[in-house]
C-alpha atoms as a PDB file:
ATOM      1  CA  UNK A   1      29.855  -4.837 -20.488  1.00  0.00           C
ATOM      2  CA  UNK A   2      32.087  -5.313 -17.173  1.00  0.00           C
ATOM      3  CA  UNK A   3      33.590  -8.468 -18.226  1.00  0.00           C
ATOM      4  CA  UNK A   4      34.623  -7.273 -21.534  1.00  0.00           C
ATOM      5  CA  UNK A   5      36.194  -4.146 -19.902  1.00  0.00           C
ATOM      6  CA  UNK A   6      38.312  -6.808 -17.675  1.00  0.00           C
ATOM      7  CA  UNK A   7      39.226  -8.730 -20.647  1.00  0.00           C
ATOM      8  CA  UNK A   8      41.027  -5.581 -22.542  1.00  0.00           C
ATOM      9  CA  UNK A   9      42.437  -4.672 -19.563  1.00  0.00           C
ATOM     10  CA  UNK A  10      43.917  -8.312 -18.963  1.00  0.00           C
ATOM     11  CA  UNK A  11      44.948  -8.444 -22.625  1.00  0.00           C
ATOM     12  CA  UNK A  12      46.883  -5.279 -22.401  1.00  0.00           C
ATOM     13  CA  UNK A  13      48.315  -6.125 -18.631  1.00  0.00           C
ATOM     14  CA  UNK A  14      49.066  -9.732 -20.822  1.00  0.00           C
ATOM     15  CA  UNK A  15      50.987  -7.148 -23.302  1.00  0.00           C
ATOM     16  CA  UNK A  16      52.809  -5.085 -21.149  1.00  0.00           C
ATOM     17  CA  UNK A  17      54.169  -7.855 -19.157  1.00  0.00           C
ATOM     18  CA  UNK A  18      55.223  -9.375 -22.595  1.00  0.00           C
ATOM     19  CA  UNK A  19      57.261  -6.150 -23.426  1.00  0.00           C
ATOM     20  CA  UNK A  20      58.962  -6.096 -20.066  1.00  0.00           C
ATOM     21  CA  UNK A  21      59.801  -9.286 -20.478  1.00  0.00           C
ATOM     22  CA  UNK A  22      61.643  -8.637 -23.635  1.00  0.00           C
ATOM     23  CA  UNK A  23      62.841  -5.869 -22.481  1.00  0.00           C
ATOM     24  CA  UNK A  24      64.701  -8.534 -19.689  1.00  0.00           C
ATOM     25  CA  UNK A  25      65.936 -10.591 -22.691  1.00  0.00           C
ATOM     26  CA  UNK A  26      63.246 -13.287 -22.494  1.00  0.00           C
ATOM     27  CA  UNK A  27      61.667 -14.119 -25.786  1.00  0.00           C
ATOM     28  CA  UNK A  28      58.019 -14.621 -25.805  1.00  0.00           C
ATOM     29  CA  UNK A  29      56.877 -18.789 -27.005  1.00  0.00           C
ATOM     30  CA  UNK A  30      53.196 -18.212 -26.688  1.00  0.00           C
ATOM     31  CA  UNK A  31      50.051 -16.424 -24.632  1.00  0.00           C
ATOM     32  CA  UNK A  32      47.256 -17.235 -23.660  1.00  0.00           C
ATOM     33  CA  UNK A  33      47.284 -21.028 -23.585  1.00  0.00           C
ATOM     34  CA  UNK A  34      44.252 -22.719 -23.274  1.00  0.00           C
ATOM     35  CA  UNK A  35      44.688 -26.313 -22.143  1.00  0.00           C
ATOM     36  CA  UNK A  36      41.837 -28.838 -20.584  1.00  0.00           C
ATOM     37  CA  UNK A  37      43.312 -27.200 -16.535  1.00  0.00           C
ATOM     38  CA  UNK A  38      42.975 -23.917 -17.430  1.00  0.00           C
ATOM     39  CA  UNK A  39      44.985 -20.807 -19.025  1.00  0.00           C
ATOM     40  CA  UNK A  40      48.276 -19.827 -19.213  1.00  0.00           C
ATOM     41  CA  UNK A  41      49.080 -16.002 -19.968  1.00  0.00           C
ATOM     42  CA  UNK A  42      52.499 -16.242 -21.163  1.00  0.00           C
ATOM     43  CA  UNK A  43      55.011 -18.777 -21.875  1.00  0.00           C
ATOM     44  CA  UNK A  44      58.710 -17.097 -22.460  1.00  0.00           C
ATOM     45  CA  UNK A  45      62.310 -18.448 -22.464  1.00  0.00           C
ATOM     46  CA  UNK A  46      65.366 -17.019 -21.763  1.00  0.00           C
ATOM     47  CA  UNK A  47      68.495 -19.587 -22.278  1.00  0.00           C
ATOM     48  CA  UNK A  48      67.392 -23.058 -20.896  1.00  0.00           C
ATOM     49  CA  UNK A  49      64.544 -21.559 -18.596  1.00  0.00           C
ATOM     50  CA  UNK A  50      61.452 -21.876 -19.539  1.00  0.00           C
ATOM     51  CA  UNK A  51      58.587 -19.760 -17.499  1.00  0.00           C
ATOM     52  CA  UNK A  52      54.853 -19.783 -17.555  1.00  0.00           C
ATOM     53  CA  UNK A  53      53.743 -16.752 -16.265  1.00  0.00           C
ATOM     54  CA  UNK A  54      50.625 -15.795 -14.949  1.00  0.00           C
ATOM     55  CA  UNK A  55      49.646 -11.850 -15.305  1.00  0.00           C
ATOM     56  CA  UNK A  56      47.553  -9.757 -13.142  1.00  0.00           C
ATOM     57  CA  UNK A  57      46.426  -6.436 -14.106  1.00  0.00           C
ATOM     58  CA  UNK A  58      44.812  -4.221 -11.100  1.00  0.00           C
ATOM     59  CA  UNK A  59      43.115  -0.452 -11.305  1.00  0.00           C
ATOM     60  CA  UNK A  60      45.535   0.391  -8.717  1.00  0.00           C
ATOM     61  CA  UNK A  61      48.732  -1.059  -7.043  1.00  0.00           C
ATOM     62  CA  UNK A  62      47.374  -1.641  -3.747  1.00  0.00           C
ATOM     63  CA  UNK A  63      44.770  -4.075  -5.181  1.00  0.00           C
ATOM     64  CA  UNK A  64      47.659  -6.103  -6.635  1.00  0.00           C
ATOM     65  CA  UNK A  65      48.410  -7.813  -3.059  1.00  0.00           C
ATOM     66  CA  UNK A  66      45.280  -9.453  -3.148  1.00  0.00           C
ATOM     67  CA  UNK A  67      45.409 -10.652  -6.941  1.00  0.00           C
ATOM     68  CA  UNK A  68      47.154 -13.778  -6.773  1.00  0.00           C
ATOM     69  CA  UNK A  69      46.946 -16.338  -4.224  1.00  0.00           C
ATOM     70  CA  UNK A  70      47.505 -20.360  -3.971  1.00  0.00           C
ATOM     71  CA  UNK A  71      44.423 -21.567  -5.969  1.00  0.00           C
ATOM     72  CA  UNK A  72      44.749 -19.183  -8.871  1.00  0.00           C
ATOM     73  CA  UNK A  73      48.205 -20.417  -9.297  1.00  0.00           C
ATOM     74  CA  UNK A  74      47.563 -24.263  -8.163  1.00  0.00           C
ATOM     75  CA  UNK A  75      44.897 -23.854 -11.207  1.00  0.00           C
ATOM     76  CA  UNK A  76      47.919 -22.360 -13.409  1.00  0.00           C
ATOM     77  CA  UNK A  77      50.416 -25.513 -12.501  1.00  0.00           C
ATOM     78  CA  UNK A  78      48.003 -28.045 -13.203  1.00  0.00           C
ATOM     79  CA  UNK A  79      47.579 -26.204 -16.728  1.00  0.00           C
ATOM     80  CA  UNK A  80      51.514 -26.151 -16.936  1.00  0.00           C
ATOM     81  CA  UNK A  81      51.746 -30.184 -16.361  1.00  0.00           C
ATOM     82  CA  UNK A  82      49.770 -30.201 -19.819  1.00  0.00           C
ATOM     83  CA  UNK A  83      52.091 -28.076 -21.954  1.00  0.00           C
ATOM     84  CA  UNK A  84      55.075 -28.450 -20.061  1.00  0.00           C
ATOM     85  CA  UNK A  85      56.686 -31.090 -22.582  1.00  0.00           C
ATOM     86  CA  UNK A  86      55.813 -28.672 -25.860  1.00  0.00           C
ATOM     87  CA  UNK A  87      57.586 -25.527 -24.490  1.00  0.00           C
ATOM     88  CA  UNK A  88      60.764 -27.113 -22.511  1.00  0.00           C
ATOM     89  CA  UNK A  89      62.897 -30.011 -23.839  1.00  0.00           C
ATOM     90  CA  UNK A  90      65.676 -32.217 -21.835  1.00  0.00           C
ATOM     91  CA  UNK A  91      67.993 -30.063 -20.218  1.00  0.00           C
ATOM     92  CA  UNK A  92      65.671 -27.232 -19.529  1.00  0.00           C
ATOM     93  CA  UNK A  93      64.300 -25.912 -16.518  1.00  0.00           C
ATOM     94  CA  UNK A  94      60.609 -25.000 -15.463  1.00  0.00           C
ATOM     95  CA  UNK A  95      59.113 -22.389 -13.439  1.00  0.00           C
ATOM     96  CA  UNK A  96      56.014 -20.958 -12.959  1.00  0.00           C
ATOM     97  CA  UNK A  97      56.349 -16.823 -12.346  1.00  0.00           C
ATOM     98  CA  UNK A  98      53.678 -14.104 -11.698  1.00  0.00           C
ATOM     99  CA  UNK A  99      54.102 -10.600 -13.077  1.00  0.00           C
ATOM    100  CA  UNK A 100      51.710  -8.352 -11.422  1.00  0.00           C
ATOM    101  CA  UNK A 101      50.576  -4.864 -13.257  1.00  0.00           C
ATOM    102  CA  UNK A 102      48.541  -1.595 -12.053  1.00  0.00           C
ATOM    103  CA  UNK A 103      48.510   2.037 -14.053  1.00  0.00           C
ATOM    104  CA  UNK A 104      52.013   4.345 -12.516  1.00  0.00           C
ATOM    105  CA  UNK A 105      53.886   1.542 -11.736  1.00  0.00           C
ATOM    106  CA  UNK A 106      56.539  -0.658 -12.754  1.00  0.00           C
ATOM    107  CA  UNK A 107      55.670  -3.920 -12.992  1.00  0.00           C
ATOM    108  CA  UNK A 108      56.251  -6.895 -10.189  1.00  0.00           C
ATOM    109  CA  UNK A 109      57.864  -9.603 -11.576  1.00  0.00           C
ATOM    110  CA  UNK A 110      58.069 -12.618  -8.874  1.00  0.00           C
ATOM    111  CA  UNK A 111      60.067 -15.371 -10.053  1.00  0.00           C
ATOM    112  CA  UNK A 112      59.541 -18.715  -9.271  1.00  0.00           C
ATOM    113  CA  UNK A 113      56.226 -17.852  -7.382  1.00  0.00           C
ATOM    114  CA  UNK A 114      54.611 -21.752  -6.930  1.00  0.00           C
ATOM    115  CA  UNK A 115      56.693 -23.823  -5.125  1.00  0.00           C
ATOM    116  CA  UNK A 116      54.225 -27.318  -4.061  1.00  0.00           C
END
């Protein structure tokens, strides 16, 4: 029962952060990418930037400090490296973003977020 309660509430974090995002001109390739590495939430462009974003949905905004950290998102790169060529073509640039999400706020949107 708790771990389908955290997967609506990661779908609809997964959905707000796609609405913000188009609501910051990025349109939306794909979610929820499932490669051999692991997932990727979303996968948005905006001109030749091309972002893979991993979302994090908390009950409550201080808990959002703690929700990402260098393995999660090592775990999200190595998932990147096996898409990367489907979403962004010659010419493009890559970056892997976090967007973090809790009830009464706006979300967090850190750009560029893992940097190896």
């Amino acid at each position: 029962m708790k771990r389908r309660l955290a997967e609506r509430s990661g779908r609809e974090g997964e959905r707000r952060a796609a609405l913000w995002l188009r609501a910051k001109g990025w349109r939306i390739l794909a979610s929820r990418v499932k490669t051999p590495r692991g997932e990727i939430d979303l996968i948005a462009r905006r001109g030749s930037l091309v972002a893979f974003v991993e979302v994090k949905y908390r009950r409550n905004r201080a808990e959002l400090d703690f929700a990402i950290d260098e393995r999660r998102l090592g775990r999200v790169a190595a998932a990147v490296e096996c898409v990367a060529h489907q979403y962004a073509g010659e010419g493009d640039d890559i970056r892997i973003d976090v967007i973090l999400l809790a009830p009464g706020s706006l979300p967090r949107h850190i750009a560029n977020a893992w940097q190896p």
